[in-house]
C-alpha atoms as a PDB file:
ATOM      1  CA  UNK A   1    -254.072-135.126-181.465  1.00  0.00           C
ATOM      2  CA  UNK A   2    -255.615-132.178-179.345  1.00  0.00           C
ATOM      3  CA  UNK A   3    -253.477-133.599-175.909  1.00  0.00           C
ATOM      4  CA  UNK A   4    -250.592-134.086-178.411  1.00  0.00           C
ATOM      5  CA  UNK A   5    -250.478-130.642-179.459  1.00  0.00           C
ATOM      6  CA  UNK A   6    -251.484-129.384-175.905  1.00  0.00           C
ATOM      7  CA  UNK A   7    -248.057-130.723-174.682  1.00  0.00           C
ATOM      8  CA  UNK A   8    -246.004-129.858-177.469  1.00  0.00           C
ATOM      9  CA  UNK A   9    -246.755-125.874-176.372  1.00  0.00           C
ATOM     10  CA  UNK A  10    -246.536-127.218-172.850  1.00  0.00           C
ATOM     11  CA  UNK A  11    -242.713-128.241-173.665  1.00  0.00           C
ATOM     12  CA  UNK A  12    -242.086-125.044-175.617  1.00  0.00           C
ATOM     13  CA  UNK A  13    -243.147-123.020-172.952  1.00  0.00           C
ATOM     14  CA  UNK A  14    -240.715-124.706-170.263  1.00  0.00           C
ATOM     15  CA  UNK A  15    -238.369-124.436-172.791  1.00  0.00           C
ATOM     16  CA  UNK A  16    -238.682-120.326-173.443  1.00  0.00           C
ATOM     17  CA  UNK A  17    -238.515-120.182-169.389  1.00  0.00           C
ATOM     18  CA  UNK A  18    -235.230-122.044-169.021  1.00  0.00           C
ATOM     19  CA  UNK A  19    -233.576-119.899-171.819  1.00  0.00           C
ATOM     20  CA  UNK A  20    -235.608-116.628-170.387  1.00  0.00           C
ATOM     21  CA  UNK A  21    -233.420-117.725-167.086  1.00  0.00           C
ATOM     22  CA  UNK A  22    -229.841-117.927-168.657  1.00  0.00           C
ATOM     23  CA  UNK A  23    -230.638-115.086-170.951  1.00  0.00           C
ATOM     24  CA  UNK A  24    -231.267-112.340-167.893  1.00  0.00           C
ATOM     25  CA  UNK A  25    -228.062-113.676-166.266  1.00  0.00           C
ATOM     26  CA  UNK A  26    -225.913-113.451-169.130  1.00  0.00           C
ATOM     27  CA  UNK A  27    -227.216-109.761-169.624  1.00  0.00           C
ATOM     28  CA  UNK A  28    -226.647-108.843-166.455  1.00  0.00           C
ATOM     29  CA  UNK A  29    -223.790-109.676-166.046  1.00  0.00           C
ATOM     30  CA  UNK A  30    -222.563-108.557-169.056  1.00  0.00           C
ATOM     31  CA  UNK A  31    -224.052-104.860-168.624  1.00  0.00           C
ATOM     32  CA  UNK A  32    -222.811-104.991-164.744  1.00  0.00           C
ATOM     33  CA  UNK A  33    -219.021-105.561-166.201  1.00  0.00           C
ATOM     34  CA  UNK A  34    -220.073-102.849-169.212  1.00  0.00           C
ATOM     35  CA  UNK A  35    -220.941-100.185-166.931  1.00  0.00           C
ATOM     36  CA  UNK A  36    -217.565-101.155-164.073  1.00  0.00           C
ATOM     37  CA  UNK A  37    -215.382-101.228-166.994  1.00  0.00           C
ATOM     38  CA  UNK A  38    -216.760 -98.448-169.239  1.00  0.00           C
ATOM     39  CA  UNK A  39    -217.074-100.607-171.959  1.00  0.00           C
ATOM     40  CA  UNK A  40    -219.517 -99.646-174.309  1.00  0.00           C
ATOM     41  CA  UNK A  41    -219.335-102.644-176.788  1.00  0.00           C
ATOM     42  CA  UNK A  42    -219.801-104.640-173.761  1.00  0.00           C
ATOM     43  CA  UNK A  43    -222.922-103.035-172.695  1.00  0.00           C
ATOM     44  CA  UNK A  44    -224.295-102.895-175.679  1.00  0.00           C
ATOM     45  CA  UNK A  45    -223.844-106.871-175.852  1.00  0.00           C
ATOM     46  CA  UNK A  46    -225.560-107.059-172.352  1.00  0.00           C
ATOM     47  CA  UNK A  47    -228.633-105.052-173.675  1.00  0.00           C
ATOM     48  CA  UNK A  48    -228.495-107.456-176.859  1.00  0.00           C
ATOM     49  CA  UNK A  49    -228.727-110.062-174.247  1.00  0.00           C
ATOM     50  CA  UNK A  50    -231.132-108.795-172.084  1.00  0.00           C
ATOM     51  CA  UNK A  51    -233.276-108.149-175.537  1.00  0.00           C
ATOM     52  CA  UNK A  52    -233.057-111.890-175.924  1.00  0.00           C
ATOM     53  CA  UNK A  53    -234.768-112.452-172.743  1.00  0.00           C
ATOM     54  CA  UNK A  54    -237.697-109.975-173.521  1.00  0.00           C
ATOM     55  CA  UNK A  55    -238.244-112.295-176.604  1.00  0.00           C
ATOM     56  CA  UNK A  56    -238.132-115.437-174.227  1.00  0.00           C
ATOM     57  CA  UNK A  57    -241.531-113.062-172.717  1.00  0.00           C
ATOM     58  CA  UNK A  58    -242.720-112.061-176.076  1.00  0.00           C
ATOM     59  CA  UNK A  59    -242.573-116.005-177.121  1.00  0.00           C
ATOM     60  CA  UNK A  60    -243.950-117.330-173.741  1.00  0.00           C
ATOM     61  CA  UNK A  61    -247.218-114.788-174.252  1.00  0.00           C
ATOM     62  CA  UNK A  62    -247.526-116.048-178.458  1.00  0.00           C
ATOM     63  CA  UNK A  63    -247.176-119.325-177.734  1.00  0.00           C
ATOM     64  CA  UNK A  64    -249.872-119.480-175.577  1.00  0.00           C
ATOM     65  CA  UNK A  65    -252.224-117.363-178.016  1.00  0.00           C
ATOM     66  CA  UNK A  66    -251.190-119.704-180.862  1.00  0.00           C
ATOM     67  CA  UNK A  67    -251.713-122.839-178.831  1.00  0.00           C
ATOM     68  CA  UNK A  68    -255.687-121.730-178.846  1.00  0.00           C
ATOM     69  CA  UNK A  69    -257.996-124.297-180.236  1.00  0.00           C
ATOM     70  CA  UNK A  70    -259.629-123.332-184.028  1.00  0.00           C
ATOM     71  CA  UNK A  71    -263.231-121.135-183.698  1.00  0.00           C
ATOM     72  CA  UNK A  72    -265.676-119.951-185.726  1.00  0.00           C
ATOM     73  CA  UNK A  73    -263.521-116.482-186.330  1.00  0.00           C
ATOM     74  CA  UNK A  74    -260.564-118.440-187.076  1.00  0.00           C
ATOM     75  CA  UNK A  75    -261.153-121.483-188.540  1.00  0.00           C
ATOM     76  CA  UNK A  76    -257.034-121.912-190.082  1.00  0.00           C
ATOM     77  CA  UNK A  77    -256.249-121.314-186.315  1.00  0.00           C
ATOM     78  CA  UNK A  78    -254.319-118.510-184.511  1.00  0.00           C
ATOM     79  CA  UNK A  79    -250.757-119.890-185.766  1.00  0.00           C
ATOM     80  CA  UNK A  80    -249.662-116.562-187.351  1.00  0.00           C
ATOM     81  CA  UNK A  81    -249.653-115.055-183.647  1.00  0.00           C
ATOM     82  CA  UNK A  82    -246.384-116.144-183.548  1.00  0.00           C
ATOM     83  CA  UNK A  83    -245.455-114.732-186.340  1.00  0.00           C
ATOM     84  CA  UNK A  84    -246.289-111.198-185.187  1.00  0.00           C
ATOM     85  CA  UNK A  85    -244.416-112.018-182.243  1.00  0.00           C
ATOM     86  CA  UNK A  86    -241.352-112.376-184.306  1.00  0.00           C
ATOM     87  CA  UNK A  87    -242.090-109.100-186.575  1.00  0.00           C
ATOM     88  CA  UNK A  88    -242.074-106.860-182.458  1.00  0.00           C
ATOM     89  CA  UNK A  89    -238.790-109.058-181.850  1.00  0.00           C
ATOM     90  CA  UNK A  90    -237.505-107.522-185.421  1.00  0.00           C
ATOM     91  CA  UNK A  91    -238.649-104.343-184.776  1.00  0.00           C
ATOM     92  CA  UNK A  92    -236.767-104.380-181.170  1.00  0.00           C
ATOM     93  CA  UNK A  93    -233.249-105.402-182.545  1.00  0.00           C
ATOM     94  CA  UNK A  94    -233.371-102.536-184.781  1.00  0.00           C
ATOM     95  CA  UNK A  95    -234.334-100.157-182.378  1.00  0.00           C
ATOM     96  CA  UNK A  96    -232.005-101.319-180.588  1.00  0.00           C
ATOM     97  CA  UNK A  97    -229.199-100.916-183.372  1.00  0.00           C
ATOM     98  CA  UNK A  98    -230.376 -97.094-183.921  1.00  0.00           C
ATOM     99  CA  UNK A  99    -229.413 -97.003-180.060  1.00  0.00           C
ATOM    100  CA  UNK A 100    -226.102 -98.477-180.192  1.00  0.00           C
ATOM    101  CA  UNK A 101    -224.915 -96.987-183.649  1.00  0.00           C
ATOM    102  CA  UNK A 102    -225.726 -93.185-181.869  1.00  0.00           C
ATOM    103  CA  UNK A 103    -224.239 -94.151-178.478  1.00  0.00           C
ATOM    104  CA  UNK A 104    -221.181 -95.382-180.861  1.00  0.00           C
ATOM    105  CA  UNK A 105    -220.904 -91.800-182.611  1.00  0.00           C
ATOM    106  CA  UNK A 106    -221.092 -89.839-179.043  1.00  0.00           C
ATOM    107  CA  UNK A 107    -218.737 -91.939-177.853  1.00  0.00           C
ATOM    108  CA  UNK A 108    -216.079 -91.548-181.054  1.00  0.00           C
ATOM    109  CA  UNK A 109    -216.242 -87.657-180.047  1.00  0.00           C
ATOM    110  CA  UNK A 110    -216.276 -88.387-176.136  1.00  0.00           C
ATOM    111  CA  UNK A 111    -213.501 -90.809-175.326  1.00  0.00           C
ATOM    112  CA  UNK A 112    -213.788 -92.451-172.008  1.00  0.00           C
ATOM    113  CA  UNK A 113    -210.534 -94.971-170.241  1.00  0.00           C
ATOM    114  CA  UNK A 114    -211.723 -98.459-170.662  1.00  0.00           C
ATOM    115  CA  UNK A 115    -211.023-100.428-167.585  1.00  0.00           C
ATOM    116  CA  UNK A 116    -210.328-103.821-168.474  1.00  0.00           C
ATOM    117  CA  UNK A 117    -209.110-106.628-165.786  1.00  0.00           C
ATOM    118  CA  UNK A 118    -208.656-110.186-165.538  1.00  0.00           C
ATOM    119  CA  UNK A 119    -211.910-111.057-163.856  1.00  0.00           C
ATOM    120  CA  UNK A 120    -213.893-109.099-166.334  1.00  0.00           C
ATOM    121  CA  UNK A 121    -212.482-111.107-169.132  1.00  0.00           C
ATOM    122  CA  UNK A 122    -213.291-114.012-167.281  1.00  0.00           C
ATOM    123  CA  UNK A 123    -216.566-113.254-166.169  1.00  0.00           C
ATOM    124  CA  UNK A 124    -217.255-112.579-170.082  1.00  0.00           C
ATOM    125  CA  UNK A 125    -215.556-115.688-171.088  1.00  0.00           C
ATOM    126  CA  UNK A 126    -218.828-117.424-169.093  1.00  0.00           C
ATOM    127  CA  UNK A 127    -221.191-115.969-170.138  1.00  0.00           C
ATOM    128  CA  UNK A 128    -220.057-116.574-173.899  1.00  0.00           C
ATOM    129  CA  UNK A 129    -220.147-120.536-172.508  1.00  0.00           C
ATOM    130  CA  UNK A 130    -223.383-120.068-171.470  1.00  0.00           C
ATOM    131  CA  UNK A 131    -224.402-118.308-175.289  1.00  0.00           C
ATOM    132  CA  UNK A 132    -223.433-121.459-176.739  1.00  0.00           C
ATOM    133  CA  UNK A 133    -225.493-123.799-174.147  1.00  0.00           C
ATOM    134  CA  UNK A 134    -228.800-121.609-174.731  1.00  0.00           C
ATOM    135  CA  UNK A 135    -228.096-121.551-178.962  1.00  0.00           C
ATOM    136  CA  UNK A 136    -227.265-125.183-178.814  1.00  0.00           C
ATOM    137  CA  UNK A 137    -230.627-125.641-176.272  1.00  0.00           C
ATOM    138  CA  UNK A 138    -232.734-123.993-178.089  1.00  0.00           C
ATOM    139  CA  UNK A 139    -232.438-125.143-181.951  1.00  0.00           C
ATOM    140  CA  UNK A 140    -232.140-128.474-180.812  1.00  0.00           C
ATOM    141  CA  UNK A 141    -235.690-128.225-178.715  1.00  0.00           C
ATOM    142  CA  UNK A 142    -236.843-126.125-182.099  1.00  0.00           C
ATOM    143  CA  UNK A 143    -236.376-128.777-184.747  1.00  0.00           C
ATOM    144  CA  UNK A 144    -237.753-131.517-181.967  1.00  0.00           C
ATOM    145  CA  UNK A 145    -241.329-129.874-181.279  1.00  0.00           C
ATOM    146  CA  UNK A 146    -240.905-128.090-185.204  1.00  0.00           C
ATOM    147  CA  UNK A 147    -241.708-124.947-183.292  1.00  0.00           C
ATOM    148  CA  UNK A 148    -240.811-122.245-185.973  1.00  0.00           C
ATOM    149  CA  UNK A 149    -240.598-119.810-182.817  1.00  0.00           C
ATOM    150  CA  UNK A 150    -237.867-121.439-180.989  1.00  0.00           C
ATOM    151  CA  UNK A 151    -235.773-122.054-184.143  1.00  0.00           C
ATOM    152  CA  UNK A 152    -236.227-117.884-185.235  1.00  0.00           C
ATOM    153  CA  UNK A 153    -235.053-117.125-181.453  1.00  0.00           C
ATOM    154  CA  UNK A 154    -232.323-119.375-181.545  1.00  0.00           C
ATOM    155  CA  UNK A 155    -230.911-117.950-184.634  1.00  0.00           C
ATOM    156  CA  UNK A 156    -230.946-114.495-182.547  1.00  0.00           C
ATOM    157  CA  UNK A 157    -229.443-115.886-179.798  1.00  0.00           C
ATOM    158  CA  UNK A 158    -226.521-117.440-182.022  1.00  0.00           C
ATOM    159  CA  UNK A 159    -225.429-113.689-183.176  1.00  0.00           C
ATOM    160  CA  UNK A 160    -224.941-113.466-179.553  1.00  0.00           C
ATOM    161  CA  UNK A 161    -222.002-115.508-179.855  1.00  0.00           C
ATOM    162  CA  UNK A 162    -220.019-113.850-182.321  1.00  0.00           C
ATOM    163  CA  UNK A 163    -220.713-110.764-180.481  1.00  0.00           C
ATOM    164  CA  UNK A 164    -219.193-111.681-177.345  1.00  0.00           C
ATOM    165  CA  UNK A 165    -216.248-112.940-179.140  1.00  0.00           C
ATOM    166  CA  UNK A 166    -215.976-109.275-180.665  1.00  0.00           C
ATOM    167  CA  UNK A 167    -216.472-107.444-177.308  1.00  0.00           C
ATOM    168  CA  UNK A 168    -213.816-110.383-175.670  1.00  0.00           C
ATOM    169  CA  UNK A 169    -211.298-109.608-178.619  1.00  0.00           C
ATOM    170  CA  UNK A 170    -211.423-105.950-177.927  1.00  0.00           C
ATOM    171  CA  UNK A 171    -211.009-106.402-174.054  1.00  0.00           C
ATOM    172  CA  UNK A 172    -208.100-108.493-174.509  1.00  0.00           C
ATOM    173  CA  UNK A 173    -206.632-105.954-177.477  1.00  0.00           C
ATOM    174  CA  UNK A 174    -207.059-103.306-174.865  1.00  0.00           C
ATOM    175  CA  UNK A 175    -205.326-105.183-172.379  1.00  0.00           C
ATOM    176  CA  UNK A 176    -202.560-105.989-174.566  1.00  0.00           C
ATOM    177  CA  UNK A 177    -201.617-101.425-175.306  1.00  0.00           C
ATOM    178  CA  UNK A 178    -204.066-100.970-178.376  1.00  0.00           C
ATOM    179  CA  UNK A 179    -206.608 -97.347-177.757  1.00  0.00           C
ATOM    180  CA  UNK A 180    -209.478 -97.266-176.533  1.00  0.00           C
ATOM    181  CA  UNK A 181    -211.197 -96.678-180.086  1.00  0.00           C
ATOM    182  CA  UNK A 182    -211.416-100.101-180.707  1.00  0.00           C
ATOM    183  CA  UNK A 183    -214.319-100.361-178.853  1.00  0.00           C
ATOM    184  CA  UNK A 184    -216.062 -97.750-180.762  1.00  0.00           C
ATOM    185  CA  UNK A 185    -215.482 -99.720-183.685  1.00  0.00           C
ATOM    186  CA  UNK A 186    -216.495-103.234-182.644  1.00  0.00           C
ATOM    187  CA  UNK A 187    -220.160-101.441-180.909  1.00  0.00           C
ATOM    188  CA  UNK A 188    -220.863-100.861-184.741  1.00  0.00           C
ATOM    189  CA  UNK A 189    -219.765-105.262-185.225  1.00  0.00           C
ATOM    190  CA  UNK A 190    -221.979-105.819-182.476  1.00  0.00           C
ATOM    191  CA  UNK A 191    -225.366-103.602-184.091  1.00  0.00           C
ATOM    192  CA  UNK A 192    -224.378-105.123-187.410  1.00  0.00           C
ATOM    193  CA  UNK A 193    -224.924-108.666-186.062  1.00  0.00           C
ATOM    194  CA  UNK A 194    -227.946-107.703-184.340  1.00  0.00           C
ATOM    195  CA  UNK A 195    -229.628-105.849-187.003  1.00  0.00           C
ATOM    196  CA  UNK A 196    -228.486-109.182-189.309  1.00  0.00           C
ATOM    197  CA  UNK A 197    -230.574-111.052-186.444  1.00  0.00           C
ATOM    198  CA  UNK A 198    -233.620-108.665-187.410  1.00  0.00           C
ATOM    199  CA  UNK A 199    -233.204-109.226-191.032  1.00  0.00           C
ATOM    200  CA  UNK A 200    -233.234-112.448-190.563  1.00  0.00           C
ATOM    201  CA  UNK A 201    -236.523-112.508-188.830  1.00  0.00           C
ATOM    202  CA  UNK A 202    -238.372-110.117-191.119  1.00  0.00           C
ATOM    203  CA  UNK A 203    -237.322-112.380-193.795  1.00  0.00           C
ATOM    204  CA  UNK A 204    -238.900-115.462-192.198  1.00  0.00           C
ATOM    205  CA  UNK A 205    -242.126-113.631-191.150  1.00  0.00           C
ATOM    206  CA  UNK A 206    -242.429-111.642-194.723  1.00  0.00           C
ATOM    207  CA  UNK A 207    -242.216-115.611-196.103  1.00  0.00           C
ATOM    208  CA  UNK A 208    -245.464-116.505-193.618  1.00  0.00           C
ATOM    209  CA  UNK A 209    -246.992-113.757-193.958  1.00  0.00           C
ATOM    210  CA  UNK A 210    -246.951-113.687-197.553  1.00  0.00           C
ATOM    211  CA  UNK A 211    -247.866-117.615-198.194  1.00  0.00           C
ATOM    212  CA  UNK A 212    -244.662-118.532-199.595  1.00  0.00           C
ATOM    213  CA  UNK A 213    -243.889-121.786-200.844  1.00  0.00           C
ATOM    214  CA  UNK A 214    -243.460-124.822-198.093  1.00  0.00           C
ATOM    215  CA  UNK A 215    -242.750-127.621-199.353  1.00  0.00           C
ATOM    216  CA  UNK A 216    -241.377-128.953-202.867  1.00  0.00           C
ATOM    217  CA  UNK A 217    -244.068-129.833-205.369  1.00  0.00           C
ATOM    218  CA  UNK A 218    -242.293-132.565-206.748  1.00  0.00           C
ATOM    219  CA  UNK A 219    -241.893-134.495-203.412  1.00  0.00           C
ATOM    220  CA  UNK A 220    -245.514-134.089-203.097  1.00  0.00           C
ATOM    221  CA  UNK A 221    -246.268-135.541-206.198  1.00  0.00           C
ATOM    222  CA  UNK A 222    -243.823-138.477-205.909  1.00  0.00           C
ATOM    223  CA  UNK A 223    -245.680-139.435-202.737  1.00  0.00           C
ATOM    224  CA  UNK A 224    -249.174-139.858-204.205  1.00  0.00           C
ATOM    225  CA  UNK A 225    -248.405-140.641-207.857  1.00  0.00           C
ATOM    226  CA  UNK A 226    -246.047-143.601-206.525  1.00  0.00           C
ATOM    227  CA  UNK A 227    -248.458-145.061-203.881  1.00  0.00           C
ATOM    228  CA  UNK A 228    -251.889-144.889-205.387  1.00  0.00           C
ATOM    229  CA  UNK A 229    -252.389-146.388-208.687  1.00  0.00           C
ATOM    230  CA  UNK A 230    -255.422-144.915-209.379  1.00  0.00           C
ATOM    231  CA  UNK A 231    -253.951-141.382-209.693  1.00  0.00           C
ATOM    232  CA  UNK A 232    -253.279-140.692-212.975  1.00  0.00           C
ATOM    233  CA  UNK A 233    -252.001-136.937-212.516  1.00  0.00           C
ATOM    234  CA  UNK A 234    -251.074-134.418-209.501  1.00  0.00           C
ATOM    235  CA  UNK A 235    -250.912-130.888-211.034  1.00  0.00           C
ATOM    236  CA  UNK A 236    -251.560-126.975-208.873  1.00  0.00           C
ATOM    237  CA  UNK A 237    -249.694-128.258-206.077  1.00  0.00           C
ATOM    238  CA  UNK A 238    -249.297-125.800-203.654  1.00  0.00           C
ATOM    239  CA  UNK A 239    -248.254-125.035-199.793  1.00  0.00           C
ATOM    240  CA  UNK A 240    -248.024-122.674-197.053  1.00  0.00           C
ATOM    241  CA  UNK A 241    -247.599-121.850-193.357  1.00  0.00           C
ATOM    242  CA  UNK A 242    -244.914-121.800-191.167  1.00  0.00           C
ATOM    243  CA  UNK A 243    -241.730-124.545-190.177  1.00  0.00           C
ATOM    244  CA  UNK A 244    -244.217-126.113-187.679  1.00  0.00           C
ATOM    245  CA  UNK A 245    -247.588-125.908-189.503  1.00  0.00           C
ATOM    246  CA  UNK A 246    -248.483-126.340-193.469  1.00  0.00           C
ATOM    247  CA  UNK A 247    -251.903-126.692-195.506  1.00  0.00           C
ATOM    248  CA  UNK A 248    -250.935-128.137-199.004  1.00  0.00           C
ATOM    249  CA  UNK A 249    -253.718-128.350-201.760  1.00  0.00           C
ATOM    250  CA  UNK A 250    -253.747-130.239-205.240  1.00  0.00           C
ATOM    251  CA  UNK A 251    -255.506-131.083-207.995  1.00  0.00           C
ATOM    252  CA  UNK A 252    -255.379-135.117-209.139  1.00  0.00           C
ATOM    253  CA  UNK A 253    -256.720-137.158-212.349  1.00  0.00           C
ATOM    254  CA  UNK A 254    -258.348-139.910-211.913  1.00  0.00           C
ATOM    255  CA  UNK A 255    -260.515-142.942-213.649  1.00  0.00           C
ATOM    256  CA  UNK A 256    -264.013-141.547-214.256  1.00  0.00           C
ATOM    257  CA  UNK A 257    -265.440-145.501-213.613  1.00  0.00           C
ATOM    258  CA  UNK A 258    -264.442-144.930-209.972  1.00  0.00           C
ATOM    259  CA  UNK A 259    -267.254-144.652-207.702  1.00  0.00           C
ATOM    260  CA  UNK A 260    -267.720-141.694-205.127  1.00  0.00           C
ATOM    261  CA  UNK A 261    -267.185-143.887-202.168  1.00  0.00           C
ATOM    262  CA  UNK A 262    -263.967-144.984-203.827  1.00  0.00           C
ATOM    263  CA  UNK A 263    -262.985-141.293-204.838  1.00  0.00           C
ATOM    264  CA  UNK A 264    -263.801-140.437-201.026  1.00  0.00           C
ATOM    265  CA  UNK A 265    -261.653-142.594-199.458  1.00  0.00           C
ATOM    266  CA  UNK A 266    -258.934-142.034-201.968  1.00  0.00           C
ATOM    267  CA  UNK A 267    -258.958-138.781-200.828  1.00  0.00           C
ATOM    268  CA  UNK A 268    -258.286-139.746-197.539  1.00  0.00           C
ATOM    269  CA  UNK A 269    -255.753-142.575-197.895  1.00  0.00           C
ATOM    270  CA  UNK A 270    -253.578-139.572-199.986  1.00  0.00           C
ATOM    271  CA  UNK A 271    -254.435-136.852-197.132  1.00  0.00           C
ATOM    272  CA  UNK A 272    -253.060-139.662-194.355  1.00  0.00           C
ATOM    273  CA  UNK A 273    -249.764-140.672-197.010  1.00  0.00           C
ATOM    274  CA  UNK A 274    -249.060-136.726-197.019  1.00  0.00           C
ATOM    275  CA  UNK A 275    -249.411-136.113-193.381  1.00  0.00           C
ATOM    276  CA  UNK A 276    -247.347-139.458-192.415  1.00  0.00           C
ATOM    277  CA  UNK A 277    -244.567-138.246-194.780  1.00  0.00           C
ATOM    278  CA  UNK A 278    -244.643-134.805-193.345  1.00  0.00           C
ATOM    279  CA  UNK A 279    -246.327-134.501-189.908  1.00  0.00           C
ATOM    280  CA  UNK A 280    -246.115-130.760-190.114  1.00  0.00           C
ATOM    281  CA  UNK A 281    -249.145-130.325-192.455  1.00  0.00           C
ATOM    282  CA  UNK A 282    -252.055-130.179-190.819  1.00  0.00           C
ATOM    283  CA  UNK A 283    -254.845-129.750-193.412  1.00  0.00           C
ATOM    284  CA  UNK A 284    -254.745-131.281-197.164  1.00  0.00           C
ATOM    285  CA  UNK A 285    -257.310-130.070-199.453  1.00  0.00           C
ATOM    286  CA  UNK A 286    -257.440-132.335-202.976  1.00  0.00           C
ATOM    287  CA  UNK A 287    -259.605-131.421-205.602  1.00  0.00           C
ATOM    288  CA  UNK A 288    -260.814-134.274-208.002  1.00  0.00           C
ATOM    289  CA  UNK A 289    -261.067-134.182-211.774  1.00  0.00           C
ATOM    290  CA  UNK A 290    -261.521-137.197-214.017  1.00  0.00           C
ATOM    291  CA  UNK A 291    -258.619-138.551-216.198  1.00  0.00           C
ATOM    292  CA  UNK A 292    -259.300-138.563-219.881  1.00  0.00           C
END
């Protein structure tokens, strides 16, 4: 199970370094073609970019503090590492917003001539292909090795694409007679979408962090009250943890005749049914009272 695990966060980790790859070379690009054409929506999609590589770092560094064995000052592990990883993401994208929303404003009062050209709309039009790969990439990897990290970051990287499809609509709007003030406009579309990204990863950490509810009760109880006969009751079901990681505990009825080896191992066979219909929980806890 240890070597198991050990290669899972192996995998992760040569995942976060392929998409830490594409991400710098989308963003610069993007900020290259920002800065040639004057475009500010289009450099602040290359910094949205570039702040999707920093994560790649930020995930690469939590992954391998998470992936550290339990110890004696952390006996539930050092899972949650992760999520404080995800909260200094969060906290990025909305600095990040504040940045673009006042750049916006200056700009509204400070018009600039947008160059816009065939190549940069081209160059753009790439880099949105490449958006899709990584987004694509990286929730598919996510739901494989149930890494709650990769599937958070590839939900960030997805706002990505409807950004560049903004900043790509305004180029070609431009192109085609309409002002210059469009871009203003669509910079504020592009920090809505990324401070959406940050909501949504405060809202996944705030469920972690608070010990929200995993897994449905009922499918819990189905499980044990349909496979072991000896169970009269499942009641105070509860779970918690994160998309790759869950501890579930319960209380169960049973006959009072049975013996204590027989309770023992009951335990167990219901702790291996659980695990083997969910191989994300990774501790069971089942308190045993007699049926009456």
């Amino acid at each position: 199970m240890a070597e198991e695990k050990e290669n899972k966060y192996h995998m992760i980790k040569r995942v976060l370094i392929i998409i830490l790859i594409a991400n710098f070379a989308v963003s610069a690009a993007k900020i290259i073609i920002g800065y040639l054409t004057k475009s500010l929506s289009l450099s602040a999609d290359g910094f949205h970019s570039f702040s999707d590589g920093a994560s790649n770092i930020i995930g690469l560094i939590s992954i391998t503090l998470a992936s550290k064995p339990i110890d004696e000052e952390h006996p539930y592990g050092h899972k949650k590492i992760e999520t404080m990883a995800s909260l200094i993401i969060g906290g990025m994208l909305v600095f990040l917003t504040y940045n673009i929303v006042v750049q916006s404003i200056q700009k509204f009062f400070n018009q600039t001539e947008i160059i816009v050209s065939l190549e940069s709309i081209m160059i753009l039009l790439s880099t949105l292909f490449i958006n899709i790969f990584v987004a694509y990439y990286e929730n598919k990897q996510g739901k494989k090795y149930n890494s709650s990290f990769l599937i958070a970051d590839s939900i960030h990287t997805k706002s990505d694409i409807f950004v560049s499809i903004g900043v790509l609509t305004t180029l070609v709007c431009i192109k085609l007679g309409l002002p210059s003030t469009i871009d203003v406009f669509v910079s504020i579309v592009v920090a809505g979408f990324i401070l959406y990204a940050a909501y949504e990863i405060f809202k996944d950490a705030y469920n972690v962090l608070i010990d929200s509810r995993i897994l449905d009760e009922k499918n819990i109880k189905d499980v044990v009250m349909k496979t072991f006969n000896n169970v009269k009751d499942v009641h105070k079901i509860r779970s918690r943890g994160g998309k790759d990681y869950i501890f579930v505990d319960m209380h169960i009825k049973v006959n009072p005749n049975l013996k204590v080896t027989e309770v023992h191992s009951l335990v167990h066979d219901i702790d291996k049914a659980i695990k083997k219909k969910d191989n994300r929980v990774v501790e069971t806890i089942i308190h045993v009272e007699p049926f009456k």
